[in-house]
Protein backbone atom coordinates (compact mmCIF):
# COMPACT_ATOMS: atom_id res chain seq x y z
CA UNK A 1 28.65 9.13 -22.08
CA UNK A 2 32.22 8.40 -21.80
CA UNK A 3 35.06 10.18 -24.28
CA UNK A 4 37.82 8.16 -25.18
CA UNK A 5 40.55 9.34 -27.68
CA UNK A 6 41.25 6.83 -30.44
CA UNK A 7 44.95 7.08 -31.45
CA UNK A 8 46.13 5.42 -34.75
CA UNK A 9 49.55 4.74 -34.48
CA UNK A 10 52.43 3.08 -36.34
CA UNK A 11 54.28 4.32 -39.86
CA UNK A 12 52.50 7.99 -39.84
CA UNK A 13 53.94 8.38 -43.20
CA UNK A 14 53.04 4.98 -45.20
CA UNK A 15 50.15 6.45 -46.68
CA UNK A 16 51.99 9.13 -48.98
CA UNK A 17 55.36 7.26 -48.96
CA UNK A 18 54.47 3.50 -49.62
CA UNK A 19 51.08 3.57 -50.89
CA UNK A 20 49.69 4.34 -54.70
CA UNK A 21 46.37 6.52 -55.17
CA UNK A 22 44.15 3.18 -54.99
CA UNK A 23 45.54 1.27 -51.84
CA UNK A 24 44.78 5.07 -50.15
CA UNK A 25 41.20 5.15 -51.58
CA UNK A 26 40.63 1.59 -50.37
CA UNK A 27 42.05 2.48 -46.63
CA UNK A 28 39.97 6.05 -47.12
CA UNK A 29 37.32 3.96 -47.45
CA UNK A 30 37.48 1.86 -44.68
CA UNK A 31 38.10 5.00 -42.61
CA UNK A 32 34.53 6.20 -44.06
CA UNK A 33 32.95 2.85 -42.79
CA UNK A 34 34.45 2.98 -39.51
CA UNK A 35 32.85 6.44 -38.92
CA UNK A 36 29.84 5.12 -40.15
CA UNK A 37 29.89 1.84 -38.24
CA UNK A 38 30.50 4.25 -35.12
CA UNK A 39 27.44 6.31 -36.32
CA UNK A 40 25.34 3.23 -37.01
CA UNK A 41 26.04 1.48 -33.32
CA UNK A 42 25.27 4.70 -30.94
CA UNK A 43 28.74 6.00 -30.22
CA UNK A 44 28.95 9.68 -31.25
CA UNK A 45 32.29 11.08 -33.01
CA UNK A 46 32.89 14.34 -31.63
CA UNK A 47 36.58 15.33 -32.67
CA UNK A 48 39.55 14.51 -34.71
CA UNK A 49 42.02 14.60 -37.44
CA UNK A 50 44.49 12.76 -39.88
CA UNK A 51 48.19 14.08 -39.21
CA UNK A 52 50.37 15.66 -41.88
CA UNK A 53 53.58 13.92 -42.02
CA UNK A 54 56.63 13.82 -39.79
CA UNK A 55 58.56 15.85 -41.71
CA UNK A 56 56.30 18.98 -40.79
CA UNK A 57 56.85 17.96 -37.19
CA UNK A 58 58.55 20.11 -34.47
CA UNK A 59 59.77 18.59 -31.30
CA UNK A 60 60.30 20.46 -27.76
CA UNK A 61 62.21 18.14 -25.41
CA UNK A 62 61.09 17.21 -21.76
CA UNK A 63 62.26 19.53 -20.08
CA UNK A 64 62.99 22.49 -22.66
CA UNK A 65 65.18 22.77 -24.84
CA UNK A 66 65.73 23.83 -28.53
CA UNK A 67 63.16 23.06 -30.79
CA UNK A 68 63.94 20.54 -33.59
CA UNK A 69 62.48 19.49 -36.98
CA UNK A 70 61.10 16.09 -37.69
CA UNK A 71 61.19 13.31 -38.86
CA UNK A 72 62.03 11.64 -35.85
CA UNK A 73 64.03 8.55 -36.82
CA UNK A 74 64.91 7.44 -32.89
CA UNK A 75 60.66 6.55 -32.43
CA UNK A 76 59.53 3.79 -34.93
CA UNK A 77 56.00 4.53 -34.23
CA UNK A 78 53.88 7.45 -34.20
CA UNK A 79 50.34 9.07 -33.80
CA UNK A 80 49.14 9.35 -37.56
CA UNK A 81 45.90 10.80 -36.73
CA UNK A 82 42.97 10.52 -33.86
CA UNK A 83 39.11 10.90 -32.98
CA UNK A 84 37.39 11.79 -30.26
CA UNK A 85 34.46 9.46 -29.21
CA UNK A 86 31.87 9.59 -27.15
CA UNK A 87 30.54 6.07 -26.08
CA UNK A 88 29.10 4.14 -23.51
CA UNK A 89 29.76 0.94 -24.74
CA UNK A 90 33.79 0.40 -24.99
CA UNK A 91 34.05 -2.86 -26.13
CA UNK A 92 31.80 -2.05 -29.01
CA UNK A 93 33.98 1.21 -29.36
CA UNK A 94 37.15 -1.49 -29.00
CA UNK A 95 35.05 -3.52 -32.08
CA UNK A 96 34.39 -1.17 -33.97
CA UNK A 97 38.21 -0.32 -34.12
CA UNK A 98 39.05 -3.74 -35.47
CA UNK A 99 38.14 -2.30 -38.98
CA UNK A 100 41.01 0.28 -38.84
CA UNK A 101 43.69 -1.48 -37.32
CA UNK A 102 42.86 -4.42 -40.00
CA UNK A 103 44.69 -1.83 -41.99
CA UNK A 104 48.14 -2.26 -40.13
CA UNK A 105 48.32 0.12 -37.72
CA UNK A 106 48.02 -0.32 -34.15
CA UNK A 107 45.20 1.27 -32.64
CA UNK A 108 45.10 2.47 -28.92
CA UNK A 109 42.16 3.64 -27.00
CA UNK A 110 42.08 5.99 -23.85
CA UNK A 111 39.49 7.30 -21.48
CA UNK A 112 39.69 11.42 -21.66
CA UNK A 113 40.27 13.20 -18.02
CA UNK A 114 36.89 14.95 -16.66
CA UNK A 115 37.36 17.76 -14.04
CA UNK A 116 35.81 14.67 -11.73
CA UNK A 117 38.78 12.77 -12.13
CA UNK A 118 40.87 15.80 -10.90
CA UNK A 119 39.49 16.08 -7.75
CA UNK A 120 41.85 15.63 -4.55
């Protein structure tokens, strides 16, 4: 199996600053059924975690540098949480994503480095 990273990004903070207690339930929910959808279809979830907000963020610059505080108002979008998949079907993994970014946040997909792909 292949691991891919699946990044949800876009307005990391939307969910605590924009959105009552029911339109969260209702996107919880569809976070639930995306897990189970990835369950259901043979791809195995194997890491991951929603973000706290970008307030709580600290910043080290390319480079080094002093450290600073977030929010960081100069990038419009931002990782807002992740999981770690393992699949060997990526355009089912890339379908099955549909039902999170149908929430309004973009979602990107990556392929994880293996110690094969290091190799000179």
């Amino acid at each position: 199996m292949t691991e891919y990273v699946v990044l949800i990004v876009g307005d990391a903070d939307r969910w605590w600053t924009t959105m009552d207690p029911e339109q969260r339930a209702a996107g919880y929910a569809e976070y639930t059924r995306f897990s189970e959808e990835l369950s259901r279809r043979g791809h195995r979830i194997t890491g991951g975690a929603e973000l706290h907000a970008t307030s709580e963020g600290k910043r080290i610059p390319g480079g080094g540098g002093d450290v600073t505080d977030g929010p960081f108002t100069e990038t419009a979008e931002q990782v807002g949480g992740f999981y770690q998949v393992e699949s060997d079907d990526l355009d089912d993994l890339l379908d099955c994503c549909r039902i999170i970014a149908a929430l309004g946040d973009t979602v990107e997909v990556r392929r994880t480095v293996t110690p094969e792909d290091r190799t000179a």
